[in-house]
Protein backbone atom coordinates (compact mmCIF):
# COMPACT_ATOMS: atom_id res chain seq x y z
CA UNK A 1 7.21 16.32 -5.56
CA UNK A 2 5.46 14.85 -2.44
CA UNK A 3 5.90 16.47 1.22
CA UNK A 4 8.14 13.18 3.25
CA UNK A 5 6.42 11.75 6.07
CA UNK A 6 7.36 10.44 9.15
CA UNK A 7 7.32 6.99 9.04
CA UNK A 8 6.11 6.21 12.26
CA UNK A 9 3.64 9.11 12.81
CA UNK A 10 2.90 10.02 9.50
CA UNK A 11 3.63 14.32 10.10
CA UNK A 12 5.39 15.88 7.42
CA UNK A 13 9.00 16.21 7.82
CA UNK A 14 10.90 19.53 7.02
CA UNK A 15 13.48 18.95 4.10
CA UNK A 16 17.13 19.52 5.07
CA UNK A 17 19.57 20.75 2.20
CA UNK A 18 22.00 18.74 2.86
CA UNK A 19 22.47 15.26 4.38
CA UNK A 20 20.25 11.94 4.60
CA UNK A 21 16.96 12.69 4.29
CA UNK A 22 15.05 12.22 8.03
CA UNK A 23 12.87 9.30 8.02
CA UNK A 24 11.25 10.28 11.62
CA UNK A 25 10.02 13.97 12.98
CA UNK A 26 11.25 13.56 15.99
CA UNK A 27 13.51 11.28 18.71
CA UNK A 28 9.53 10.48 20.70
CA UNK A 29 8.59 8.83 17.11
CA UNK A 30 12.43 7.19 16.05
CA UNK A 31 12.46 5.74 19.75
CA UNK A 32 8.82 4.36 19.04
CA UNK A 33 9.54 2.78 15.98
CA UNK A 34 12.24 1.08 17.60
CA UNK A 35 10.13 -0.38 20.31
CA UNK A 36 7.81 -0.94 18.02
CA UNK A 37 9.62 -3.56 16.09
CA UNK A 38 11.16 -4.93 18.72
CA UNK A 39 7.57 -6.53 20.41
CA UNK A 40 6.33 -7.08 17.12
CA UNK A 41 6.81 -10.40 15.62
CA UNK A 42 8.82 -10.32 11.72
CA UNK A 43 6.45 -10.25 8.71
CA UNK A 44 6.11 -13.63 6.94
CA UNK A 45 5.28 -13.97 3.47
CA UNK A 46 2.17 -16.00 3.08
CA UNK A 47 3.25 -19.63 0.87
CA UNK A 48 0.58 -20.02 -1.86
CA UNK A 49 2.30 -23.31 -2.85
CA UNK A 50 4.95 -21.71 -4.66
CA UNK A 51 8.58 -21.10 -3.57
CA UNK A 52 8.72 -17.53 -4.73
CA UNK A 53 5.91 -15.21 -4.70
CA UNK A 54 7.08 -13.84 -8.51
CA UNK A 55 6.44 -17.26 -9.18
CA UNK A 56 2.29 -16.42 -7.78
CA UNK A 57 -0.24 -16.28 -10.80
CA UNK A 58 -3.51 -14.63 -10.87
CA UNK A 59 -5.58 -17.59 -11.22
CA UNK A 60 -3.68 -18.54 -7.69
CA UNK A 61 -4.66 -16.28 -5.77
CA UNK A 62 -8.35 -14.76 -7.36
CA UNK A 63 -9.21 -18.23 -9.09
CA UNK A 64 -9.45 -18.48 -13.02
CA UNK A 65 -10.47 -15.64 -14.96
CA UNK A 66 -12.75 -14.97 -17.76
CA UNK A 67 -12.16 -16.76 -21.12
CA UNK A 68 -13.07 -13.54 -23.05
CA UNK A 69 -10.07 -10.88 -22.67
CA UNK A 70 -13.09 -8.33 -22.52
CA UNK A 71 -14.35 -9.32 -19.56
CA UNK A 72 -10.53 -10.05 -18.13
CA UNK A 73 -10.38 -6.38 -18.27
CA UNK A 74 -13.59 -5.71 -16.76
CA UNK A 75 -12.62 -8.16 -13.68
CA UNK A 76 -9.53 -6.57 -13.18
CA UNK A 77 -11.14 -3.47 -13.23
CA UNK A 78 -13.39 -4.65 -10.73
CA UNK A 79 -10.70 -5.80 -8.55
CA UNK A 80 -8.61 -2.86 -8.72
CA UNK A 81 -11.82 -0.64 -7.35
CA UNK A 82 -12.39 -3.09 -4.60
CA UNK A 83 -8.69 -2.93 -3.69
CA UNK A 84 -8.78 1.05 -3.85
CA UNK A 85 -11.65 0.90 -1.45
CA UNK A 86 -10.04 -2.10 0.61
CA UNK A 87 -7.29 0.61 1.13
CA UNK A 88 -9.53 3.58 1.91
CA UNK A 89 -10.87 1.27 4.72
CA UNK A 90 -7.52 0.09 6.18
CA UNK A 91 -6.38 4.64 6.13
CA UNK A 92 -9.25 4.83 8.51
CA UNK A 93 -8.18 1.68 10.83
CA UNK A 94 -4.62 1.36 10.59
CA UNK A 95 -1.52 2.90 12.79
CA UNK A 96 -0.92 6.31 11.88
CA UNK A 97 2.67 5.09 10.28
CA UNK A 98 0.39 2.96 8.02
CA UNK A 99 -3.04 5.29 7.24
CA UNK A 100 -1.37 7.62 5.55
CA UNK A 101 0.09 5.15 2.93
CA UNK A 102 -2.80 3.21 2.56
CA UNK A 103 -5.07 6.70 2.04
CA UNK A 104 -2.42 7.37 -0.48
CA UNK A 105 -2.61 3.96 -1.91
CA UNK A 106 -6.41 4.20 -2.45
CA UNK A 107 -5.52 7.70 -4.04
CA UNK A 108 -3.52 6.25 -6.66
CA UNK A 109 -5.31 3.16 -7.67
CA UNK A 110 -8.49 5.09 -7.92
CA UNK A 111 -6.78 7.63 -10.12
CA UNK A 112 -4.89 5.37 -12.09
CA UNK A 113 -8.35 3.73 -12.65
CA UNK A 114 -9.89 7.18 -13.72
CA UNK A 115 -7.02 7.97 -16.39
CA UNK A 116 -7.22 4.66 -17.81
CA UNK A 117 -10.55 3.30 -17.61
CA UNK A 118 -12.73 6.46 -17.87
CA UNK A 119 -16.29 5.33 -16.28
CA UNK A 120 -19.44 5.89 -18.55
């Protein structure tokens, strides 16, 4: 089971027995947060010329694909790598509140990759 984090620091929190589970280590980090999304502006999700982004396809966003299903795979292969290493970059630049996820992002994809797609 993984350690919880603070989601504003990233430190792992201490697990109580009983309660709601503590989603910052300390009042300095919850009173951050708050400030913190008070000055910041709301995300927006980014219209791709469709109303929903469930409605998004591939070929939308990465442009078509390979006719062979082969090479599909290989692409999305490729893209997956690139996206574990776009993540391994943003752990190193982001926020604290974010690095962590990201580095644990990259993490996954990259292992996911491994299991799966075994390189030669």
């Amino acid at each position: 089971m993984l350690t919880p984090h603070c989601v504003e620091c990233g430190e792992p929190l201490d697990k109580k027995s009983t309660g709601r589970p503590r989603l910052y280590c300390s009042n300095r980090c919850r009173l951050r947060a708050q400030r913190r999304r008070k000055s910041e502006p709301a995300y927006r999700v980014i219209d791709a010329g469709a109303a929903d982004v469930g409605e998004l396809d591939v070929s939308d966003v990465l442009g078509p694909t390979s006719a062979d299903p082969d090479e599909a795979v290989v692409e999305s292969i490729v893209l997956a790598r690139s996206a574990a290493a776009s993540f391994g970059v943003s752990a190193e630049r982001a926020r604290p509140q974010l690095s962590w996820r990201c580095e644990k992002m990259a993490e996954h994809i990259a292992a996911g990759l491994t299991r799966y797609f075994k390189p030669r």
